[in-house]
ModelCIF file with pLDDT and N, C-alpha, C, O atoms, coordinates in Angstrom:
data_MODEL
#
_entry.id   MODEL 
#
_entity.id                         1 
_entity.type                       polymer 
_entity.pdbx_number_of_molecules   1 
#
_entity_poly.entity_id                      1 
_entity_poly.type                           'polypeptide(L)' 
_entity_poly.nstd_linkage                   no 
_entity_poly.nstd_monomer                   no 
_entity_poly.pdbx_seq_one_letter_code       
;(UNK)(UNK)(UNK)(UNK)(UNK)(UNK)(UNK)(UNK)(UNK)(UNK)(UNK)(UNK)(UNK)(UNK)(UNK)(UNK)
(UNK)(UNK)(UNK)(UNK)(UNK)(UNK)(UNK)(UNK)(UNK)(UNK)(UNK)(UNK)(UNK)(UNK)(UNK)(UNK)
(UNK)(UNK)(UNK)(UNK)(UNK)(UNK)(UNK)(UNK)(UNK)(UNK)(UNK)(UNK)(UNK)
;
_entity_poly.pdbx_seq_one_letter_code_can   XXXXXXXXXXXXXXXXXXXXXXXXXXXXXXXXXXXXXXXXXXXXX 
_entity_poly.pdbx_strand_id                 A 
#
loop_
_entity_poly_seq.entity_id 
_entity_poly_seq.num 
_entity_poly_seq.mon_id 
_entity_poly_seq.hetero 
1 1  UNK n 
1 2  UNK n 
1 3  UNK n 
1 4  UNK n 
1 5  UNK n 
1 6  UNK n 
1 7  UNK n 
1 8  UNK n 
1 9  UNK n 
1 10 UNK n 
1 11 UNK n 
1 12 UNK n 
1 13 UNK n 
1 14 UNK n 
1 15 UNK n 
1 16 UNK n 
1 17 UNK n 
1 18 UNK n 
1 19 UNK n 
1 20 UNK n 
1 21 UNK n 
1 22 UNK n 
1 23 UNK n 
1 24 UNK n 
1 25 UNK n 
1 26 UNK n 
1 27 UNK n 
1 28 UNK n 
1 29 UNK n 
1 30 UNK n 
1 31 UNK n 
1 32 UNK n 
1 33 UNK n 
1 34 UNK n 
1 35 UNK n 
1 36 UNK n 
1 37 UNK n 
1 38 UNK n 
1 39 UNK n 
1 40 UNK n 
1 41 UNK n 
1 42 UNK n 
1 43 UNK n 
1 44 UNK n 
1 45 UNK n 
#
_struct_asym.id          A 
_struct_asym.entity_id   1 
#
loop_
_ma_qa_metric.id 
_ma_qa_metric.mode 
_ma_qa_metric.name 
_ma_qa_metric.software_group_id 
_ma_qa_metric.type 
1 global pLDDT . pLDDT 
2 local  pLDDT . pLDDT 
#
_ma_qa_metric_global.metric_id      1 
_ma_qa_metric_global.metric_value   94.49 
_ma_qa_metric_global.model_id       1 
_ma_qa_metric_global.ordinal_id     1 
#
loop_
_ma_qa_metric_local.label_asym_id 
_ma_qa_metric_local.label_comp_id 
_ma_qa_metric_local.label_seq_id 
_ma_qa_metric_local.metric_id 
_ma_qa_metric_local.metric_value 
_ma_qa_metric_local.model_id 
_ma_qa_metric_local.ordinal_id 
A UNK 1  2 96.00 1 1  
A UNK 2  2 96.00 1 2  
A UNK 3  2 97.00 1 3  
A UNK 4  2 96.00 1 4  
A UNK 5  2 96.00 1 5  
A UNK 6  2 96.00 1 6  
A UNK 7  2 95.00 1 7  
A UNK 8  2 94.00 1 8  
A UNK 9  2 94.00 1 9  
A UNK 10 2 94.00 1 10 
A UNK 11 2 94.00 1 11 
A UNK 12 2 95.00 1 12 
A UNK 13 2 94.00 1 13 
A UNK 14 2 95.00 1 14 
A UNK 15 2 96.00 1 15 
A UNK 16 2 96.00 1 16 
A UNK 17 2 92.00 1 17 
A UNK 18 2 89.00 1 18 
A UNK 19 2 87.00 1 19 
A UNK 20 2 91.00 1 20 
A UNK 21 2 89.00 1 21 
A UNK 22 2 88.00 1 22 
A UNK 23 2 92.00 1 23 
A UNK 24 2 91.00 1 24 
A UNK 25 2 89.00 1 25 
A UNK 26 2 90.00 1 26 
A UNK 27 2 94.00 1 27 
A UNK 28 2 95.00 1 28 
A UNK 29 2 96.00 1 29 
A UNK 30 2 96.00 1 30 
A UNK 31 2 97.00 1 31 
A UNK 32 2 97.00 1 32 
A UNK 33 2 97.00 1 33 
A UNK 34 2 97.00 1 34 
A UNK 35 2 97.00 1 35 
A UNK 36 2 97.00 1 36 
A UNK 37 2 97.00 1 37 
A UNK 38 2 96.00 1 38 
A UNK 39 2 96.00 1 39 
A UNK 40 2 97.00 1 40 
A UNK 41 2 96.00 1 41 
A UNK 42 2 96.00 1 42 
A UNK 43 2 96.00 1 43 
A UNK 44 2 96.00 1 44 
A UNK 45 2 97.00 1 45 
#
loop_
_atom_site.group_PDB 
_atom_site.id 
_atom_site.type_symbol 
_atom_site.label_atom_id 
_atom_site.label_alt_id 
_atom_site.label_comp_id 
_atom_site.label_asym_id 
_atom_site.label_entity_id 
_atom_site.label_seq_id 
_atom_site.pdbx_PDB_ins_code 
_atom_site.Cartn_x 
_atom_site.Cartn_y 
_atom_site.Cartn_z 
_atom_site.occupancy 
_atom_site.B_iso_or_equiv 
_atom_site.pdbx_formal_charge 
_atom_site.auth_seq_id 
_atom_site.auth_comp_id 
_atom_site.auth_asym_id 
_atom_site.auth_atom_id 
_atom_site.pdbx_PDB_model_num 
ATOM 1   N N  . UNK A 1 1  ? -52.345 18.477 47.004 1.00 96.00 ? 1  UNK A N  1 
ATOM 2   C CA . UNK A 1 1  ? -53.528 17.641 46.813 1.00 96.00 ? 1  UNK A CA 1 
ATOM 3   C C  . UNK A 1 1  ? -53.479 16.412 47.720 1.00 96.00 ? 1  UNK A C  1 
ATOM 4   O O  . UNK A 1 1  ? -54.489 16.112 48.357 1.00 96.00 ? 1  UNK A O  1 
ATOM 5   N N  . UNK A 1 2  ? -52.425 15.724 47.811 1.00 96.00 ? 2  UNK A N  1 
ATOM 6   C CA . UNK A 1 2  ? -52.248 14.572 48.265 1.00 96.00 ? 2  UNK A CA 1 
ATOM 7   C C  . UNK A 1 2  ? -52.167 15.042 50.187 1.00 96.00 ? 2  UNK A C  1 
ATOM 8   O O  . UNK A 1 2  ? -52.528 14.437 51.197 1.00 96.00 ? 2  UNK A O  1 
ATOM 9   N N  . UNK A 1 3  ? -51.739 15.924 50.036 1.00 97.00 ? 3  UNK A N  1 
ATOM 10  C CA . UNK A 1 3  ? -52.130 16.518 51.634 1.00 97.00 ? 3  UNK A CA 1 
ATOM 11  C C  . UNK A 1 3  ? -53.199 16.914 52.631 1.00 97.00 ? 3  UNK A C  1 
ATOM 12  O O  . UNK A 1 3  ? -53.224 16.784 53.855 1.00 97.00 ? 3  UNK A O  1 
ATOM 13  N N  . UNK A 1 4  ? -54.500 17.685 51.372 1.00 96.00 ? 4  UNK A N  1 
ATOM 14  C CA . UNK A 1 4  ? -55.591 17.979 51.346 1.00 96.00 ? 4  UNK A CA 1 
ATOM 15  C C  . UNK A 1 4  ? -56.320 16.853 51.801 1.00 96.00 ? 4  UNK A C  1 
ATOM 16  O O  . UNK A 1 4  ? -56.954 16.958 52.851 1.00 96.00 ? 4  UNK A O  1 
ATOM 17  N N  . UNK A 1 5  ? -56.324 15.820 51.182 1.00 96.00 ? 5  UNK A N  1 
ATOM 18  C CA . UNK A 1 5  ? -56.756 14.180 51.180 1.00 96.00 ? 5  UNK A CA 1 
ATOM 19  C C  . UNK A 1 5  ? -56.412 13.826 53.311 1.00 96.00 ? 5  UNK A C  1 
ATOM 20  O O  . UNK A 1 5  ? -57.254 13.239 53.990 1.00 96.00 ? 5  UNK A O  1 
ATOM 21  N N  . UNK A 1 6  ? -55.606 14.141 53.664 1.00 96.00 ? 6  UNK A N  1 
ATOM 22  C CA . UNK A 1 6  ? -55.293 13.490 54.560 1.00 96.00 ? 6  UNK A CA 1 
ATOM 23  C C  . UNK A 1 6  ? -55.747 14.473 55.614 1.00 96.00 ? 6  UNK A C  1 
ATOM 24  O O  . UNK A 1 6  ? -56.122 14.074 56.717 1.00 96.00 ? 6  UNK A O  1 
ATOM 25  N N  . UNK A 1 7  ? -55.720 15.685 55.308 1.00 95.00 ? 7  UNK A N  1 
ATOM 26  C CA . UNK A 1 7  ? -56.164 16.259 55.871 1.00 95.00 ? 7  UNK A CA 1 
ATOM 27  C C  . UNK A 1 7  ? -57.846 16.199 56.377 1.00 95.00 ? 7  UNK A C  1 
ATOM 28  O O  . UNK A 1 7  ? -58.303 16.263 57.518 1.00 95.00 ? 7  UNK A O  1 
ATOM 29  N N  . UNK A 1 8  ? -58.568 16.050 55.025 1.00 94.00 ? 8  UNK A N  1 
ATOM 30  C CA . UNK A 1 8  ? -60.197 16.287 55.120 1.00 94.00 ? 8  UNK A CA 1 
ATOM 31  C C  . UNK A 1 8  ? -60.794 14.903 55.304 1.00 94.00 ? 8  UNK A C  1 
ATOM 32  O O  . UNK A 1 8  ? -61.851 14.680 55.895 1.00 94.00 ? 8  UNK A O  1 
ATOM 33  N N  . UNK A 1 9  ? -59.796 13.755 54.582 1.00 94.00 ? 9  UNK A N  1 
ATOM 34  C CA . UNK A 1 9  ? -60.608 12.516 54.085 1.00 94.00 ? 9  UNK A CA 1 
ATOM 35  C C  . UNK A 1 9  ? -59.909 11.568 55.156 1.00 94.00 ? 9  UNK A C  1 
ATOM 36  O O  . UNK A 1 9  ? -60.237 10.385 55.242 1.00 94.00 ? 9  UNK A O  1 
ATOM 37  N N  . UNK A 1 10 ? -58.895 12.155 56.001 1.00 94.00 ? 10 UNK A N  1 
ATOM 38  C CA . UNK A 1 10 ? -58.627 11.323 57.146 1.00 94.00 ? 10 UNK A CA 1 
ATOM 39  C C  . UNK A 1 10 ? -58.663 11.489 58.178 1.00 94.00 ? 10 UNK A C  1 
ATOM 40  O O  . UNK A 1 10 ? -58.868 12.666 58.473 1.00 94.00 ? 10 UNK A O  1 
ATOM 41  N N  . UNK A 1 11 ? -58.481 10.386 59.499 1.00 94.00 ? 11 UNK A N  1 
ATOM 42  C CA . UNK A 1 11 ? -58.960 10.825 60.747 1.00 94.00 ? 11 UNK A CA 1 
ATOM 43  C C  . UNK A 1 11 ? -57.681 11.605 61.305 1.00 94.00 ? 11 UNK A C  1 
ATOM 44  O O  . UNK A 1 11 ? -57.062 11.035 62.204 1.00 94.00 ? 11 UNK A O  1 
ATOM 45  N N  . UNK A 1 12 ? -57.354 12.492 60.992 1.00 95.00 ? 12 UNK A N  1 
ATOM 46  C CA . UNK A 1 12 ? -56.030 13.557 61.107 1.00 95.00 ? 12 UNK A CA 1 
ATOM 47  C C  . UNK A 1 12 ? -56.679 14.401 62.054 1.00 95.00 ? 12 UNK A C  1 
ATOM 48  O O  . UNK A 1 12 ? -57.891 14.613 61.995 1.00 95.00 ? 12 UNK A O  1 
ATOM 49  N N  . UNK A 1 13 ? -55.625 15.100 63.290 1.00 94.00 ? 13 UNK A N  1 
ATOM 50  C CA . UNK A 1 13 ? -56.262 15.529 64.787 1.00 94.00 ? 13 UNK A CA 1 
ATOM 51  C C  . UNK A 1 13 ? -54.840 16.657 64.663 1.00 94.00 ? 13 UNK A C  1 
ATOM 52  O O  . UNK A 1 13 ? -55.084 17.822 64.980 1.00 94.00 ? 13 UNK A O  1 
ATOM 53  N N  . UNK A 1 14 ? -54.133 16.496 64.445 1.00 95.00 ? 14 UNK A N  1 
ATOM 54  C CA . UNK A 1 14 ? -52.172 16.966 65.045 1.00 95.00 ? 14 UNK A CA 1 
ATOM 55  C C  . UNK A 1 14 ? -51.695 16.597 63.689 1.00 95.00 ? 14 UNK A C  1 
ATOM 56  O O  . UNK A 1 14 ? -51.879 15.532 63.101 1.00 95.00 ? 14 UNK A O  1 
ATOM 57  N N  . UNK A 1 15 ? -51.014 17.711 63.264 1.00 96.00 ? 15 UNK A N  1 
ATOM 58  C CA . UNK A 1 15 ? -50.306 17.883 62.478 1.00 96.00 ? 15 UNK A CA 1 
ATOM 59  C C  . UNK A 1 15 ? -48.922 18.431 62.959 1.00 96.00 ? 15 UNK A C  1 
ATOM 60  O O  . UNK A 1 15 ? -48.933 19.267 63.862 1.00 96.00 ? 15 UNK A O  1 
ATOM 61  N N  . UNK A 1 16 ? -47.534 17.957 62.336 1.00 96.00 ? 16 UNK A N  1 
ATOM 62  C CA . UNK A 1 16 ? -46.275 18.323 63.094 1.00 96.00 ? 16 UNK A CA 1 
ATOM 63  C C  . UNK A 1 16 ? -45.827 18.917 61.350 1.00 96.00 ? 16 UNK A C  1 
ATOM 64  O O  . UNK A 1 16 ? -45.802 18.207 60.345 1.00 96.00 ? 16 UNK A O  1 
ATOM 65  N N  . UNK A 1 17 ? -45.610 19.942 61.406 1.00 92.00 ? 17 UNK A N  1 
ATOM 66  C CA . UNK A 1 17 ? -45.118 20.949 60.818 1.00 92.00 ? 17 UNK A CA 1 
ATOM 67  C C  . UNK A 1 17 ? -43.583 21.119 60.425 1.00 92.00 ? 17 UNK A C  1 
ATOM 68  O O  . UNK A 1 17 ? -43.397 22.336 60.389 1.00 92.00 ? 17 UNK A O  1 
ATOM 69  N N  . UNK A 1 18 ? -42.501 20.513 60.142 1.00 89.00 ? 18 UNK A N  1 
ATOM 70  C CA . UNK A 1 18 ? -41.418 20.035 60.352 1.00 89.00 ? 18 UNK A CA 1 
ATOM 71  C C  . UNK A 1 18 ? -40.245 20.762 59.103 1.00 89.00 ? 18 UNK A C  1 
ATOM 72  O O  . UNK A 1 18 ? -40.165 20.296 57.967 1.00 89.00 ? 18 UNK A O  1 
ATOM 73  N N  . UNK A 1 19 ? -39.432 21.917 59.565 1.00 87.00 ? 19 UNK A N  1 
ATOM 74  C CA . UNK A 1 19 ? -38.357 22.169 58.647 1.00 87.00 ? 19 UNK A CA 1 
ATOM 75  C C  . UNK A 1 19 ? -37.120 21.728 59.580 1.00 87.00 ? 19 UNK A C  1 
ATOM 76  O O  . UNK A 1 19 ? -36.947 21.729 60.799 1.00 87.00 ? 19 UNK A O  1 
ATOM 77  N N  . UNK A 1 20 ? -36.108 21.242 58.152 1.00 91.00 ? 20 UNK A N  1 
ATOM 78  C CA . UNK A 1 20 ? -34.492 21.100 58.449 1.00 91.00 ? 20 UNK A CA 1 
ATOM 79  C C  . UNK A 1 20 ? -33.979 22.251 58.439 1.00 91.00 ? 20 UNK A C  1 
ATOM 80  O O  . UNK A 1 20 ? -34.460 23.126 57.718 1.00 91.00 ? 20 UNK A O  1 
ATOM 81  N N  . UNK A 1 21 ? -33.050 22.453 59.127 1.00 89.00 ? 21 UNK A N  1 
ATOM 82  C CA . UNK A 1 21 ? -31.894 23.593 59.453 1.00 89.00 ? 21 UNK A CA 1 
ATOM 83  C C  . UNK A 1 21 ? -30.887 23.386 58.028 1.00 89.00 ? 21 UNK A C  1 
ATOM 84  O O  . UNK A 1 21 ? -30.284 22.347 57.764 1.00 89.00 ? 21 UNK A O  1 
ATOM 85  N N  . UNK A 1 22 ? -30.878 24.591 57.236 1.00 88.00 ? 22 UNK A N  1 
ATOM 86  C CA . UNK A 1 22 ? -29.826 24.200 56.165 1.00 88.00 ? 22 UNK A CA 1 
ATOM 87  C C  . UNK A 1 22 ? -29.221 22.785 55.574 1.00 88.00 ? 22 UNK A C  1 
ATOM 88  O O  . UNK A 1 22 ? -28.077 22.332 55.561 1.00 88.00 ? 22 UNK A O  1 
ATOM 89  N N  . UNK A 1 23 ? -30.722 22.186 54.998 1.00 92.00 ? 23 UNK A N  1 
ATOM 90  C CA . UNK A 1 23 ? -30.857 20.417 55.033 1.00 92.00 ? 23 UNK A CA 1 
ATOM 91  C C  . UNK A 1 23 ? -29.148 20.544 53.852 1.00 92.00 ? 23 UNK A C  1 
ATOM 92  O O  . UNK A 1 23 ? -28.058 20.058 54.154 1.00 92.00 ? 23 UNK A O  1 
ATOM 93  N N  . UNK A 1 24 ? -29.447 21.264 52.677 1.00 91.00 ? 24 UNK A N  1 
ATOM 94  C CA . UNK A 1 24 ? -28.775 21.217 50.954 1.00 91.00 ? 24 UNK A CA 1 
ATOM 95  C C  . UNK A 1 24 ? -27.316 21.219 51.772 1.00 91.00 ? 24 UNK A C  1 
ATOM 96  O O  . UNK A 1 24 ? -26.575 20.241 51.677 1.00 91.00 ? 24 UNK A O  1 
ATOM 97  N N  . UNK A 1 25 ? -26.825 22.772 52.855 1.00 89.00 ? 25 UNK A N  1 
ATOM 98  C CA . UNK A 1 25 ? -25.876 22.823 53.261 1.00 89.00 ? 25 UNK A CA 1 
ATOM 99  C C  . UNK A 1 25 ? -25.007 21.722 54.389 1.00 89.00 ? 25 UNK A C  1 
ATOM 100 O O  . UNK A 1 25 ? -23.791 21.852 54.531 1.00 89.00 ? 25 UNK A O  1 
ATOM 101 N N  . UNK A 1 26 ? -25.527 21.009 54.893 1.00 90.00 ? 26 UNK A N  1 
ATOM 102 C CA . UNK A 1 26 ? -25.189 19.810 55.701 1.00 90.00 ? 26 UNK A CA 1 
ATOM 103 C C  . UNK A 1 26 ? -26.035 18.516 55.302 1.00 90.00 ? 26 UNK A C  1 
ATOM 104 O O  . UNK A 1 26 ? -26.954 18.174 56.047 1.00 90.00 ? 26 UNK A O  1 
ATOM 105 N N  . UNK A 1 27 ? -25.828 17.990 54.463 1.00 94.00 ? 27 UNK A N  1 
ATOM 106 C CA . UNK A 1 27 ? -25.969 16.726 53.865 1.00 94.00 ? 27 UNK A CA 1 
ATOM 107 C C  . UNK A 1 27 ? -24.367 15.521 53.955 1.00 94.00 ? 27 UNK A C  1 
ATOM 108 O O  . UNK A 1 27 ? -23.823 15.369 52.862 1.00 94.00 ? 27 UNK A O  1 
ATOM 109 N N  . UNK A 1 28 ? -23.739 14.791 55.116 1.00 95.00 ? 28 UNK A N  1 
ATOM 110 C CA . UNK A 1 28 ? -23.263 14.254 55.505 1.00 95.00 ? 28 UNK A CA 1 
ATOM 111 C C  . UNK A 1 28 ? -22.616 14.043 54.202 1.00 95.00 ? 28 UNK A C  1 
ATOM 112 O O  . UNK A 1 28 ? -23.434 14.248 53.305 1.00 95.00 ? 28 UNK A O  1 
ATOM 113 N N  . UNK A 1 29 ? -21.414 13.699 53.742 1.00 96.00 ? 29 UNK A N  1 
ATOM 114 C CA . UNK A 1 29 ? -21.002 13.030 52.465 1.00 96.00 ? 29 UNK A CA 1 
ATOM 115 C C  . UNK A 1 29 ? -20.850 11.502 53.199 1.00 96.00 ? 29 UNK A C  1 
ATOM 116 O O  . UNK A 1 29 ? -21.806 10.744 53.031 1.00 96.00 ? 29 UNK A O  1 
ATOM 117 N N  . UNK A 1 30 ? -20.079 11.171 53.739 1.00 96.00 ? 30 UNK A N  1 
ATOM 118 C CA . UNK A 1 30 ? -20.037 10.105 54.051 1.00 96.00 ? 30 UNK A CA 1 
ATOM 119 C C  . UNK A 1 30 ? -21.369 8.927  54.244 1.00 96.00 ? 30 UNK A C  1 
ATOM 120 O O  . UNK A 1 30 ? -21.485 7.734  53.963 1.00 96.00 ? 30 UNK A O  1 
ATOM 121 N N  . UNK A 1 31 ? -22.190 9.868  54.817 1.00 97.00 ? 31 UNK A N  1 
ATOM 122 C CA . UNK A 1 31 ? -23.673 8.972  54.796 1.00 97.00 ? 31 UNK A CA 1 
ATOM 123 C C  . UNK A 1 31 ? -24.373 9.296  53.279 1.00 97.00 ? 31 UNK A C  1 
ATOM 124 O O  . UNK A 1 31 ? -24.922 8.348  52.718 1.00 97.00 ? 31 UNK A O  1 
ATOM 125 N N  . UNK A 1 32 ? -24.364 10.452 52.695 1.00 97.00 ? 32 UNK A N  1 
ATOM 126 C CA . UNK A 1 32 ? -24.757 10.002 51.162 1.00 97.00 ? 32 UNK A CA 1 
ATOM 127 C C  . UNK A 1 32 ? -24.118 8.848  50.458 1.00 97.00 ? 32 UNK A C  1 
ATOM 128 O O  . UNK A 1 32 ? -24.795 7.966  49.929 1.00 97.00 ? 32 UNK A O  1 
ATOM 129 N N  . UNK A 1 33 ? -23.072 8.856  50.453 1.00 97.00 ? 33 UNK A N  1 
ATOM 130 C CA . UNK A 1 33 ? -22.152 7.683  49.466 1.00 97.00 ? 33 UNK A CA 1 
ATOM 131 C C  . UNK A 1 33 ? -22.437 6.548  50.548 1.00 97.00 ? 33 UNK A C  1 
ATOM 132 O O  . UNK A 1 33 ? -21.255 6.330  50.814 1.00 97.00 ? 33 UNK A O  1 
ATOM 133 N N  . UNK A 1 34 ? -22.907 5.956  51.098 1.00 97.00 ? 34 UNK A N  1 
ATOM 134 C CA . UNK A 1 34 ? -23.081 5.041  51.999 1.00 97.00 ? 34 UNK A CA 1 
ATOM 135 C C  . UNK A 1 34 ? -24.622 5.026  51.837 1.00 97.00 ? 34 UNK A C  1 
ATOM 136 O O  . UNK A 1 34 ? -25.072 4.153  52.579 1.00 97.00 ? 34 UNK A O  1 
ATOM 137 N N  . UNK A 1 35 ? -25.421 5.543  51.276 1.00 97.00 ? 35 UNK A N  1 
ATOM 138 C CA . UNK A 1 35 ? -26.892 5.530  50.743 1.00 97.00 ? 35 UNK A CA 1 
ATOM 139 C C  . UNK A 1 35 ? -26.443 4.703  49.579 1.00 97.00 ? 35 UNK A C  1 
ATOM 140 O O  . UNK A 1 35 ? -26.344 3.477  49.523 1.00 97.00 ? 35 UNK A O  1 
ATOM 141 N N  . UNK A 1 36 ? -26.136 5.788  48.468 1.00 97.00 ? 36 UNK A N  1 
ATOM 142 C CA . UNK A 1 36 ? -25.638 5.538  47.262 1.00 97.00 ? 36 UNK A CA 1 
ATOM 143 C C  . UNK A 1 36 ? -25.418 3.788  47.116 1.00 97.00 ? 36 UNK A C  1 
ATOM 144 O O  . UNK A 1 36 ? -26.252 2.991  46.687 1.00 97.00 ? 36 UNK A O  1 
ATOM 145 N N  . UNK A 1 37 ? -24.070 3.499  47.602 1.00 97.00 ? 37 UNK A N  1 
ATOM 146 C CA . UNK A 1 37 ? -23.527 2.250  48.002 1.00 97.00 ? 37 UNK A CA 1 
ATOM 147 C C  . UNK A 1 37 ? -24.869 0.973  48.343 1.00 97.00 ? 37 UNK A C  1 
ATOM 148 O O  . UNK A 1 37 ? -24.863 -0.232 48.094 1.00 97.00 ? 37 UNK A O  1 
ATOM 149 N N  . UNK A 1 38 ? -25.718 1.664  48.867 1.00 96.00 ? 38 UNK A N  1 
ATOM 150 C CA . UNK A 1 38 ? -27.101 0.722  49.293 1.00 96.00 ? 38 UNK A CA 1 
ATOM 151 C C  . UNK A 1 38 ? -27.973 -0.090 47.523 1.00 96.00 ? 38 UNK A C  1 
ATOM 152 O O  . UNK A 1 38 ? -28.976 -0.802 47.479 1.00 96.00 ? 38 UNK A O  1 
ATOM 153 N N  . UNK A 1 39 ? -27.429 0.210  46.783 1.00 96.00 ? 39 UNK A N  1 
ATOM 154 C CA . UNK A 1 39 ? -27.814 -0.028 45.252 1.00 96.00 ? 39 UNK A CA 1 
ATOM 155 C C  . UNK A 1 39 ? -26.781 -0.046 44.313 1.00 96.00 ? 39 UNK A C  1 
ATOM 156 O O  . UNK A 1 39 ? -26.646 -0.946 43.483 1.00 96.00 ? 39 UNK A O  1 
ATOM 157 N N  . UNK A 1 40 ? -25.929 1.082  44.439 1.00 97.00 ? 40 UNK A N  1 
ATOM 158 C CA . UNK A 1 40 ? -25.011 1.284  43.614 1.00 97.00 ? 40 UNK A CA 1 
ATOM 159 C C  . UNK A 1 40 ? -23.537 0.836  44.111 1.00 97.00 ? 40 UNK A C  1 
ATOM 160 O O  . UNK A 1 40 ? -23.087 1.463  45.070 1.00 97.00 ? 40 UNK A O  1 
ATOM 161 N N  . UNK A 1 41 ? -22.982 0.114  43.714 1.00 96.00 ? 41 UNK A N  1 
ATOM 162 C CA . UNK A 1 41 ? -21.193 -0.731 44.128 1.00 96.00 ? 41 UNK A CA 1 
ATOM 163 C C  . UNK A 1 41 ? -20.485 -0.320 42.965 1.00 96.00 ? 41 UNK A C  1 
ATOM 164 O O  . UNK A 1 41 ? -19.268 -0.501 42.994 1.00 96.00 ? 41 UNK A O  1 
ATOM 165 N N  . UNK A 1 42 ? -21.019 0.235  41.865 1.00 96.00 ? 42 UNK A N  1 
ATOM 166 C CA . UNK A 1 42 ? -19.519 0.798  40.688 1.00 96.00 ? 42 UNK A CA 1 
ATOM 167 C C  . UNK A 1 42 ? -18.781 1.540  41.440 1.00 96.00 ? 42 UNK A C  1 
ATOM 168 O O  . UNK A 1 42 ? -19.440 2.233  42.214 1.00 96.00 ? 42 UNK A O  1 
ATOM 169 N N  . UNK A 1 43 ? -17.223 1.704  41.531 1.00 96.00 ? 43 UNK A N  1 
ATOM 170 C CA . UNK A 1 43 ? -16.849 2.281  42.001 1.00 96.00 ? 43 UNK A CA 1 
ATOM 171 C C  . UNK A 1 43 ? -16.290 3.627  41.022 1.00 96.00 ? 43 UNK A C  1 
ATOM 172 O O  . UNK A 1 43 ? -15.526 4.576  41.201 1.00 96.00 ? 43 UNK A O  1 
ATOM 173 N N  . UNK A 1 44 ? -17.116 3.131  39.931 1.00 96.00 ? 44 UNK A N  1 
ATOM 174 C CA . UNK A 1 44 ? -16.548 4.680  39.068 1.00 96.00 ? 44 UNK A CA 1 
ATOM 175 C C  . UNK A 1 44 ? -17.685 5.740  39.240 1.00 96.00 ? 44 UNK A C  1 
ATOM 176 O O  . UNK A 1 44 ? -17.507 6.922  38.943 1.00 96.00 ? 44 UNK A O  1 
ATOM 177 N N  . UNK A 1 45 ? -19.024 5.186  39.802 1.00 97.00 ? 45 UNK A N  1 
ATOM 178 C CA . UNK A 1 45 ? -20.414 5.775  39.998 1.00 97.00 ? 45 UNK A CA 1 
ATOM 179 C C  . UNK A 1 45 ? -19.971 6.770  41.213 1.00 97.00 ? 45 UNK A C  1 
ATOM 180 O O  . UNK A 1 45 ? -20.803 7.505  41.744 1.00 97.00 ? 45 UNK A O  1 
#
């Protein structure tokens, strides 16, 4: 719905169509817990 909208009700010309390569299977640990860390500092979290 919220796509539809941008599609019909905006001045939208090019659309980029965009999948990740095995996003679930290569998710960095080091840069997740360094997200995480961006809010969360427990270190038992």
């Amino acid at each position: 719905q919220s796509l539809n909208v941008m599609l019909e009700k905006r001045p939208t010309n090019y659309v980029l169509d965009a999948d990740i390569k095995g996003f679930f299977d290569h998710i960095n640990h080091d840069w997740a817990v360094r997200f995480i860390e961006s809010r969360i500092k427990d270190p038992n979290i």
